[in-house]
C-alpha atoms as a PDB file:
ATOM      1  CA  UNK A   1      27.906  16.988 -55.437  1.00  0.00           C
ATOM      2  CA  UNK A   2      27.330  14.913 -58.414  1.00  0.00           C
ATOM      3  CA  UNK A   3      25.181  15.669 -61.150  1.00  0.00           C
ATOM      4  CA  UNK A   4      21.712  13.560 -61.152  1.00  0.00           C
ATOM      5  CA  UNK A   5      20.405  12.481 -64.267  1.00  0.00           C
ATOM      6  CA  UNK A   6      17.121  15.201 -63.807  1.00  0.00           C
ATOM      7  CA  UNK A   7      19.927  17.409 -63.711  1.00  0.00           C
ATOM      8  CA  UNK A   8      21.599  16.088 -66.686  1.00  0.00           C
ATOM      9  CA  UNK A   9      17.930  16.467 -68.641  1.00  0.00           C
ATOM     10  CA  UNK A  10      17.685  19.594 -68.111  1.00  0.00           C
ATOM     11  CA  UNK A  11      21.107  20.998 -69.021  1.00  0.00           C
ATOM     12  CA  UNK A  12      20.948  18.721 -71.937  1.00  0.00           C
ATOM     13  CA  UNK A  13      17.824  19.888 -72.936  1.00  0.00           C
ATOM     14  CA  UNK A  14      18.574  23.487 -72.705  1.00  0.00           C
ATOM     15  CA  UNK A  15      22.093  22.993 -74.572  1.00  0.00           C
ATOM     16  CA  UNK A  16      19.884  21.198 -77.605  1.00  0.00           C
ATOM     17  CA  UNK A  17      17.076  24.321 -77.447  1.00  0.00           C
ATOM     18  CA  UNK A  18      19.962  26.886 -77.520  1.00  0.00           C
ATOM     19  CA  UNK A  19      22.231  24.562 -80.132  1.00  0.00           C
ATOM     20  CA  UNK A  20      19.142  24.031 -82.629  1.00  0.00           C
ATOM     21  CA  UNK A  21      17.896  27.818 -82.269  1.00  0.00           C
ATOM     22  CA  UNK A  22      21.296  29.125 -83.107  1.00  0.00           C
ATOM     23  CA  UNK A  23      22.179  26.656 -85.915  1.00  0.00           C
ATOM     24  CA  UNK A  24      18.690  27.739 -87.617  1.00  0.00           C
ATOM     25  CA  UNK A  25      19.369  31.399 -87.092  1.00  0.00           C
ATOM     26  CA  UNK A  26      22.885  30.585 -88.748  1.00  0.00           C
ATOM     27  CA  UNK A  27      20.926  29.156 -91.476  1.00  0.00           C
ATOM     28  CA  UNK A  28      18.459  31.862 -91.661  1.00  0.00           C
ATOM     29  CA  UNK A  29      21.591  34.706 -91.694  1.00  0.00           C
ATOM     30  CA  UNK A  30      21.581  35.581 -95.530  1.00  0.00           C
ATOM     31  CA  UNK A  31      17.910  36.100 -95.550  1.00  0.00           C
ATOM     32  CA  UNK A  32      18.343  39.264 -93.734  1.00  0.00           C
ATOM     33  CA  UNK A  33      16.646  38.650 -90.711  1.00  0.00           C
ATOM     34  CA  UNK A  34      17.822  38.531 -86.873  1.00  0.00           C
ATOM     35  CA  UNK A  35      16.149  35.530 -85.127  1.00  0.00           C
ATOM     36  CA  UNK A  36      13.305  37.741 -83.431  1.00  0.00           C
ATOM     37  CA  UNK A  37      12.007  39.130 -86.611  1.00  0.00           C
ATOM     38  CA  UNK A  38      11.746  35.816 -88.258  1.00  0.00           C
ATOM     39  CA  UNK A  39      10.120  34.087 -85.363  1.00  0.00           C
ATOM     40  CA  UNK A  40       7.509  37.196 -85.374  1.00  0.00           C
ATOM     41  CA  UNK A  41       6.850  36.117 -88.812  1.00  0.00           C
ATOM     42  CA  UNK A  42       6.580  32.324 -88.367  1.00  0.00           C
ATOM     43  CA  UNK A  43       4.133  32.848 -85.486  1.00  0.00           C
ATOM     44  CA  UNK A  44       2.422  35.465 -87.813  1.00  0.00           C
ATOM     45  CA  UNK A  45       2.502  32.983 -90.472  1.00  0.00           C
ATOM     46  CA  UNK A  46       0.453  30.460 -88.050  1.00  0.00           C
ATOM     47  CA  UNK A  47      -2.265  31.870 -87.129  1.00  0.00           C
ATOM     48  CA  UNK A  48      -5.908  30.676 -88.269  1.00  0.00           C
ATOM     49  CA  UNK A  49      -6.903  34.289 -88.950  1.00  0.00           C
ATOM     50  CA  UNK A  50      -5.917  37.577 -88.228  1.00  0.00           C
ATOM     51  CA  UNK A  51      -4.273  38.170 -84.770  1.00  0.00           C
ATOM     52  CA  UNK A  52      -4.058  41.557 -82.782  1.00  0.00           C
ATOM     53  CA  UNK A  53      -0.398  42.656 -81.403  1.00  0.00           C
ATOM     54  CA  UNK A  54      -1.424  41.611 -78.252  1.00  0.00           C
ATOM     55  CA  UNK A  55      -2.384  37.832 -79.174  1.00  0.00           C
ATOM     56  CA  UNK A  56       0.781  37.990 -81.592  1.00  0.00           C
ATOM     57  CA  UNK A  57       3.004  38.868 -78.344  1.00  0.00           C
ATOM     58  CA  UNK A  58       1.494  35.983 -76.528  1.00  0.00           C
ATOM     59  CA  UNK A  59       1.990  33.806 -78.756  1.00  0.00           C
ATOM     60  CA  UNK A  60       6.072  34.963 -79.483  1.00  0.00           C
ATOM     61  CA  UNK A  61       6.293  34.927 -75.803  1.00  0.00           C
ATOM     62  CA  UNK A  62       7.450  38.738 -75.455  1.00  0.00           C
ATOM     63  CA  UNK A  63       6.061  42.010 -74.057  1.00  0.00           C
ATOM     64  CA  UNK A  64       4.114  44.201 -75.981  1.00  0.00           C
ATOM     65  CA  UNK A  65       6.868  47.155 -76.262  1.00  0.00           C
ATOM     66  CA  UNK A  66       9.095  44.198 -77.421  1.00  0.00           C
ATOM     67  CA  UNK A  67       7.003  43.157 -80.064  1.00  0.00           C
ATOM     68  CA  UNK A  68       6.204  46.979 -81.203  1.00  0.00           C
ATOM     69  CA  UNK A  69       9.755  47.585 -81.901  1.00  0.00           C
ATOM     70  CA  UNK A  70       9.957  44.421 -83.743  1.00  0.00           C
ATOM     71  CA  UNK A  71       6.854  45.611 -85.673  1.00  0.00           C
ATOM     72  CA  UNK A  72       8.118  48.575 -86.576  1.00  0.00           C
ATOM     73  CA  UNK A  73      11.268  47.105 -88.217  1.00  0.00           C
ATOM     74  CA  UNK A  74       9.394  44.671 -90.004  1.00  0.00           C
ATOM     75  CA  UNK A  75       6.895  47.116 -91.059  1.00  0.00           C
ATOM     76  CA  UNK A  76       9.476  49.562 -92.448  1.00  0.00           C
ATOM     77  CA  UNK A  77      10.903  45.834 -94.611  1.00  0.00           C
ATOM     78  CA  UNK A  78       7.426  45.685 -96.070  1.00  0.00           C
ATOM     79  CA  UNK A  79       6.883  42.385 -94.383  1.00  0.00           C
ATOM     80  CA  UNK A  80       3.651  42.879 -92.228  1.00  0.00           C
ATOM     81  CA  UNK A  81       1.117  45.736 -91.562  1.00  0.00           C
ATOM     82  CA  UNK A  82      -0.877  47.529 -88.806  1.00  0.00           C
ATOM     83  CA  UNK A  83      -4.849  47.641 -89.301  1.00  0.00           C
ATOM     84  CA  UNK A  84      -7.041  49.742 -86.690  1.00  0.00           C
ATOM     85  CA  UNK A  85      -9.329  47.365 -85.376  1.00  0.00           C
ATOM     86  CA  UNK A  86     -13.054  49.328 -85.278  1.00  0.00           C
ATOM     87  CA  UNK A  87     -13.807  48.231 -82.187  1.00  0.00           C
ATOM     88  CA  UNK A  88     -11.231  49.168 -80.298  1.00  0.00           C
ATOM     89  CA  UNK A  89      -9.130  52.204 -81.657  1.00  0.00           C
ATOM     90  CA  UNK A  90      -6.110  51.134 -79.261  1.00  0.00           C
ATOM     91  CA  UNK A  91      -5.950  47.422 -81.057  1.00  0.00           C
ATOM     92  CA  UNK A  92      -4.077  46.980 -84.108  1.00  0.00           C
ATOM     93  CA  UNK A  93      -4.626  43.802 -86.208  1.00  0.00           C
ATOM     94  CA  UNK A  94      -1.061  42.341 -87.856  1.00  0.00           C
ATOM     95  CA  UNK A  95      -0.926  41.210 -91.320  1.00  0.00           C
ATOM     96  CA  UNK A  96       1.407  39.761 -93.339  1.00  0.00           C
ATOM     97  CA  UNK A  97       2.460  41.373 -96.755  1.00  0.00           C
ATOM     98  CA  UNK A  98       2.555  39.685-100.019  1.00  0.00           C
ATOM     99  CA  UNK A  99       6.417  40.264 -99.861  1.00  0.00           C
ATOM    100  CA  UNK A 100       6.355  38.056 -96.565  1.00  0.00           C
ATOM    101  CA  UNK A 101       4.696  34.609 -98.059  1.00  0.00           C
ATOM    102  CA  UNK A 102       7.621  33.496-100.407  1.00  0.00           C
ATOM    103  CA  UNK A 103      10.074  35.143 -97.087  1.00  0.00           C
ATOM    104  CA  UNK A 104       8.166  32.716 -94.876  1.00  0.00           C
ATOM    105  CA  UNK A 105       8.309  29.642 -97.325  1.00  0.00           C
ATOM    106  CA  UNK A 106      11.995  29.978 -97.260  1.00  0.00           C
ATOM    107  CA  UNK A 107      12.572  30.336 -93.551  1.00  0.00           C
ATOM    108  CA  UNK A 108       9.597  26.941 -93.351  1.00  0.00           C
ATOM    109  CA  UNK A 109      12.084  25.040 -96.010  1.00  0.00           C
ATOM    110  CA  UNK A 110      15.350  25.868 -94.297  1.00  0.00           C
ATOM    111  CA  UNK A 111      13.936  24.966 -90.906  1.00  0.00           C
ATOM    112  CA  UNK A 112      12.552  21.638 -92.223  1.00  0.00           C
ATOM    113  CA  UNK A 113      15.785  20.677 -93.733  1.00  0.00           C
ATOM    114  CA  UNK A 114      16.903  21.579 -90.224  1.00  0.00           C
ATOM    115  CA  UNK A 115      14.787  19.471 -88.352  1.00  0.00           C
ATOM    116  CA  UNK A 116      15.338  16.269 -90.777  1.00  0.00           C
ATOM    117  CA  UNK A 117      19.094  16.546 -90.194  1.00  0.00           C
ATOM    118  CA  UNK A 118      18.768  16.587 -86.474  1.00  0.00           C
ATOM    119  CA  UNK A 119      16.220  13.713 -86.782  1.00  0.00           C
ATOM    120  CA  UNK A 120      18.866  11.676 -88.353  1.00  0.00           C
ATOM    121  CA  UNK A 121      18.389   8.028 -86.152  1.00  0.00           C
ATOM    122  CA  UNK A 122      15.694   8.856 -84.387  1.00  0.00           C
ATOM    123  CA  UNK A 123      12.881   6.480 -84.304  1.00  0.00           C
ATOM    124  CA  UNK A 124       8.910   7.473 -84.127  1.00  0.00           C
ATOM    125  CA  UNK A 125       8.405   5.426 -80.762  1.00  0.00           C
ATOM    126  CA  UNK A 126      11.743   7.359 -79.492  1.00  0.00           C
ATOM    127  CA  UNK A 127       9.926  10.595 -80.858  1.00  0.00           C
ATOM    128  CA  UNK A 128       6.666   9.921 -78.625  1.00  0.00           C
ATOM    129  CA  UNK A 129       8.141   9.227 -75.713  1.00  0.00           C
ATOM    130  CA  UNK A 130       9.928  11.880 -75.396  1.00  0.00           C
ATOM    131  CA  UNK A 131       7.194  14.457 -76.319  1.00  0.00           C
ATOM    132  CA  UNK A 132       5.534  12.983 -73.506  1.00  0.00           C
ATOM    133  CA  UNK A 133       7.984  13.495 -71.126  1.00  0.00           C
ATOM    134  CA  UNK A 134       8.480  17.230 -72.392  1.00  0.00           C
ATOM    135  CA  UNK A 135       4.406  17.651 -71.788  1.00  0.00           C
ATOM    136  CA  UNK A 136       4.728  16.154 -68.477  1.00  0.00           C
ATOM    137  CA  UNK A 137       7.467  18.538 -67.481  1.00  0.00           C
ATOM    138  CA  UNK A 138       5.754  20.896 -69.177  1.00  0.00           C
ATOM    139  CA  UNK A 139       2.063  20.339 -67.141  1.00  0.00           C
ATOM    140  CA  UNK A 140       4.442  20.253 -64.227  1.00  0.00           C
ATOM    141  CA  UNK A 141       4.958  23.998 -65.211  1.00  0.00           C
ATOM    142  CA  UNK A 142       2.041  24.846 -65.291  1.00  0.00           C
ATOM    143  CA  UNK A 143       1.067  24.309 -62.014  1.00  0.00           C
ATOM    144  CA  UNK A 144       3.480  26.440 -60.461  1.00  0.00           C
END
């Protein structure tokens, strides 16, 4: 059976998310960190304010116990830590440490370099179509 081009897309497009992950977490190797911990911390790093564990797992796209164990290990680095949230004694707010910011810059620069070397030849209008393809695959998603 031969391969259609839908088929194509989405192989391709899995190779290039597995390819570009893995060539940043190459990248990212001397800094100490395995690719969940830093992606915890980028997330962390996003966020408008202060985010519980449970909005902080959302957002990584992993299960609570997941995220607790990464916690822990990045606790015990002295990159982020737990606050009791008053309202609810089971919550926990996560906050990055002062030891995390210049971390974070790093792992920002590194993944920017990154991202202009893989943009090499690629045009804005080439850029915008395809983001809107991804969002209509993605909407797609959604409504399954």
């Amino acid at each position: 059976m031969p391969l259609t081009d839908q088929h194509r897309f989405g192989m391709q497009l899995a190779q290039m998310s597995r390819g570009w992950r893995a060539e940043l977490d190459r990248r990212l190797a001397g800094l100490g960190l395995s690719q969940a911990r830093w992606l915890v911390l980028l997330h962390l790093a996003r966020f408008e304010g202060v985010p519980t564990q449970r909005e902080l797992a959302q957002s990584v796209g992993v299960e609570g116990p997941t995220l607790a164990r990464l916690l822990d290990s990045l606790e015990a680095q002295g990159l982020v830590q737990r606050h009791a949230v008053a309202e609810d004694r089971r919550a926990k707010k996560i906050v990055l440490s002062d030891t995390a910011r210049p971390l974070i810059a790093q792992i920002e620069a590194i993944a920017t370099a990154l991202r202009q070397e893989l943009f090499v030849g690629v045009d804005e209008e080439e850029q915008r179509i395809c983001m809107r393809v991804h969002q209509r695959i993605l909407d797609n998603l959604e409504k399954q």
